[in-house]
C-alpha atoms as a PDB file:
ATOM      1  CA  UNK A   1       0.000   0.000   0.000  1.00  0.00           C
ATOM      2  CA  UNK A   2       1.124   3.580  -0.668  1.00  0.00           C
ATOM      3  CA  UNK A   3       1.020   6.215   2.132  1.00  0.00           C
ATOM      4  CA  UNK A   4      -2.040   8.224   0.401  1.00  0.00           C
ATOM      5  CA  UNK A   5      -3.595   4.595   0.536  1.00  0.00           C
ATOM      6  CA  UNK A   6      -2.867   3.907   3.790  1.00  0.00           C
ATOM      7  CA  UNK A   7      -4.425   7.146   4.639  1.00  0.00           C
ATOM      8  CA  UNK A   8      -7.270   7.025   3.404  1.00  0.00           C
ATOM      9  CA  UNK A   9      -8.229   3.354   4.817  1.00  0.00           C
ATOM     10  CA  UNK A  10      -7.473   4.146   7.904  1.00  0.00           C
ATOM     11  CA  UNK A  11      -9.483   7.944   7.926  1.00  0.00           C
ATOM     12  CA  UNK A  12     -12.502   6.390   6.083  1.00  0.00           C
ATOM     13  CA  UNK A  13     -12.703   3.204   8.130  1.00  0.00           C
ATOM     14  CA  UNK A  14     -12.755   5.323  11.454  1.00  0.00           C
ATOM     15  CA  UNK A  15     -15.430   7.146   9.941  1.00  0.00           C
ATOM     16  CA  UNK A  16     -17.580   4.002   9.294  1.00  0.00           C
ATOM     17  CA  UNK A  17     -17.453   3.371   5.790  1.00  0.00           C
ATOM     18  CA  UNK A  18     -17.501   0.170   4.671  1.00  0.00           C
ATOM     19  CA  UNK A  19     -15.002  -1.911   2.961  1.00  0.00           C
ATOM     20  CA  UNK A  20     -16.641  -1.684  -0.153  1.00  0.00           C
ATOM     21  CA  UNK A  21     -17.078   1.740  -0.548  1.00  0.00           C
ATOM     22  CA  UNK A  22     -13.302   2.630   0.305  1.00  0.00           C
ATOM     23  CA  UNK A  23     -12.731  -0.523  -1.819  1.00  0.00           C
ATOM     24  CA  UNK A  24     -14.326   1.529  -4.909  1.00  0.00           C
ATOM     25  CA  UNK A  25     -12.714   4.729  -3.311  1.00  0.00           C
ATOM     26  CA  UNK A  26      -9.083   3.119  -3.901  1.00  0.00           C
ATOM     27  CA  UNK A  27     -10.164   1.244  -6.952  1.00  0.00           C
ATOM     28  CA  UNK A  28      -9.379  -1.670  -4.928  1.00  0.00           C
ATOM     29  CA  UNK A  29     -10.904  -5.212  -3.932  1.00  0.00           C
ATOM     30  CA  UNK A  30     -13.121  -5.554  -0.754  1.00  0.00           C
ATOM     31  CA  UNK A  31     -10.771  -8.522  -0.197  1.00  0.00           C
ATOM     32  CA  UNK A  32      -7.945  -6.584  -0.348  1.00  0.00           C
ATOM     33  CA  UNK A  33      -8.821  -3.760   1.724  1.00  0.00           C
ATOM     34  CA  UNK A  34     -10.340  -6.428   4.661  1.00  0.00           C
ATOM     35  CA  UNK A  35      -7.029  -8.498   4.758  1.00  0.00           C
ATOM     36  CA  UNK A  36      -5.040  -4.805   4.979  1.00  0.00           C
ATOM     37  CA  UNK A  37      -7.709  -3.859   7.715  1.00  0.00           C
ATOM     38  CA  UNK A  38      -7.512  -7.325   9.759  1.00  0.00           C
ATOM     39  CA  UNK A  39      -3.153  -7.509   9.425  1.00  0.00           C
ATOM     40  CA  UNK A  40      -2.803  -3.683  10.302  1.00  0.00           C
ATOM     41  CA  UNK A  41      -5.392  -3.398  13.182  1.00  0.00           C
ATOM     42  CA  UNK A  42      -3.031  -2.860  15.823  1.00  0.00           C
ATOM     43  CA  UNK A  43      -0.793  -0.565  14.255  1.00  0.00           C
ATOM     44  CA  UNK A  44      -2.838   2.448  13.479  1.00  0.00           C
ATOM     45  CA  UNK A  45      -5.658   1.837  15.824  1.00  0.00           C
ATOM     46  CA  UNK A  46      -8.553   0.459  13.784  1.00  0.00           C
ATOM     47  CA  UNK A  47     -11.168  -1.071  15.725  1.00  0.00           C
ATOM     48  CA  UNK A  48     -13.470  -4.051  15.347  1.00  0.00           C
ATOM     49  CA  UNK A  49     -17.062  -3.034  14.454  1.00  0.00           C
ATOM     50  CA  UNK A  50     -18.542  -6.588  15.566  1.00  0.00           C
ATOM     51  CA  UNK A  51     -18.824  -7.476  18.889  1.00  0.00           C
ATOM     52  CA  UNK A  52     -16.678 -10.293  19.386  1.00  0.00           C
ATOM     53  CA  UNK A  53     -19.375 -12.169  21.620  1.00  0.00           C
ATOM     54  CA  UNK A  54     -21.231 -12.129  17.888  1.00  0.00           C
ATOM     55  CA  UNK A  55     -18.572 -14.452  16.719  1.00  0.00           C
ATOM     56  CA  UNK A  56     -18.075 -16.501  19.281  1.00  0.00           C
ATOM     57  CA  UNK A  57     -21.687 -18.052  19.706  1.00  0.00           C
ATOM     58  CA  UNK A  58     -22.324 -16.082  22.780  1.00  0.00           C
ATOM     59  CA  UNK A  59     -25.896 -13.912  22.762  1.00  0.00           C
ATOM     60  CA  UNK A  60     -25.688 -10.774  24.524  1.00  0.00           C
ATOM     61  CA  UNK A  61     -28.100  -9.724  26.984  1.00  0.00           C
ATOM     62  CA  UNK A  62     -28.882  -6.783  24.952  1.00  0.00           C
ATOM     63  CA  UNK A  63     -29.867  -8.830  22.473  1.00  0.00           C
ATOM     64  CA  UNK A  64     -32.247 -11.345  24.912  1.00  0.00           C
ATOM     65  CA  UNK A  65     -33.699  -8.144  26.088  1.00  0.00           C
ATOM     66  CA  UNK A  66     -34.750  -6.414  22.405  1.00  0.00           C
ATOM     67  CA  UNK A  67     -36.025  -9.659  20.803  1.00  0.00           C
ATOM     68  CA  UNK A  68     -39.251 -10.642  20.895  1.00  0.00           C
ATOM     69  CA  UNK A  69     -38.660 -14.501  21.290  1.00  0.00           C
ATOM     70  CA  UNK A  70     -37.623 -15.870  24.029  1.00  0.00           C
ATOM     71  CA  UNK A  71     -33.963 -16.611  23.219  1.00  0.00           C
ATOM     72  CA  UNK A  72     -32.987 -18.361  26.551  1.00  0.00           C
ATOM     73  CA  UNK A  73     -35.864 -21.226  25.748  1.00  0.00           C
ATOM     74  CA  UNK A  74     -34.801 -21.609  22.079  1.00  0.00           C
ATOM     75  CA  UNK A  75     -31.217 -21.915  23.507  1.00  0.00           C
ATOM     76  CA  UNK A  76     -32.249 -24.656  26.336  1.00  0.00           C
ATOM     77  CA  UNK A  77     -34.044 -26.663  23.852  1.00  0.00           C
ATOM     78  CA  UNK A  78     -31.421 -26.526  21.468  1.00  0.00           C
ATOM     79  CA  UNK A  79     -28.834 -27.746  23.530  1.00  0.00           C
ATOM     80  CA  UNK A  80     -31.379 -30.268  25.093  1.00  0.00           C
ATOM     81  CA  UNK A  81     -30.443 -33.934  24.637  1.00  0.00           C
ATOM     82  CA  UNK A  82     -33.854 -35.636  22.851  1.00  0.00           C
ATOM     83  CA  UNK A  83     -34.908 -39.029  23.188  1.00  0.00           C
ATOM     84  CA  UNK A  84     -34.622 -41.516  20.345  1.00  0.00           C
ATOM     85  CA  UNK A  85     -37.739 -42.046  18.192  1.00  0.00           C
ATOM     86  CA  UNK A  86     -39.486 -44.841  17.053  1.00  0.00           C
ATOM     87  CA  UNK A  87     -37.245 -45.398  13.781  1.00  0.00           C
ATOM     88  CA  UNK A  88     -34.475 -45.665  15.819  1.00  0.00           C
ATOM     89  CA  UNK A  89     -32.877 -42.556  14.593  1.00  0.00           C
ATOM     90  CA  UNK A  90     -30.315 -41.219  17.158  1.00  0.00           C
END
């Protein structure tokens, strides 16, 4: 990456935009610009937009509190170990 590059990622990527649009900006890939994002984090202070308890399989409580469902029963019966049926099929 050139310095003018590097600049812009990093001031349009604090500002929210997404990778595609400073993709396009750069006349870059999206790939591109994710990879340089992901490897450069660190360095000039970029940081992560998803909630890292979003990737990990763990539901926030803000997120059992705005849905309408009820999250902690769908995750109980989920994880619930069910009998065998009739066909045999364990």
């Amino acid at each position: 990456m050139t310095a003018h590059e590097t600049e812009v990622i990093v001031d349009m990527y604090k500002k929210g935009c997404s990778y595609s649009k400073i993709a396009k900006a750069l006349h870059l890939s999206e790939h591109v610009v994710k990879h340089w994002v992901r490897r450069n984090r660190v360095e000039y202070d970029l940081p992560r937009r998803r909630n890292l308890a979003q990737k990990s399989g763990v539901i926030s409580d803000s997120v059992m509190l705005d849905s309408k469902w009820n999250i902690e029963r769908g995750v109980e019966l989920i994880k619930r170990k069910w009998p065998c049926t009739s066909a045999g099929n364990c």
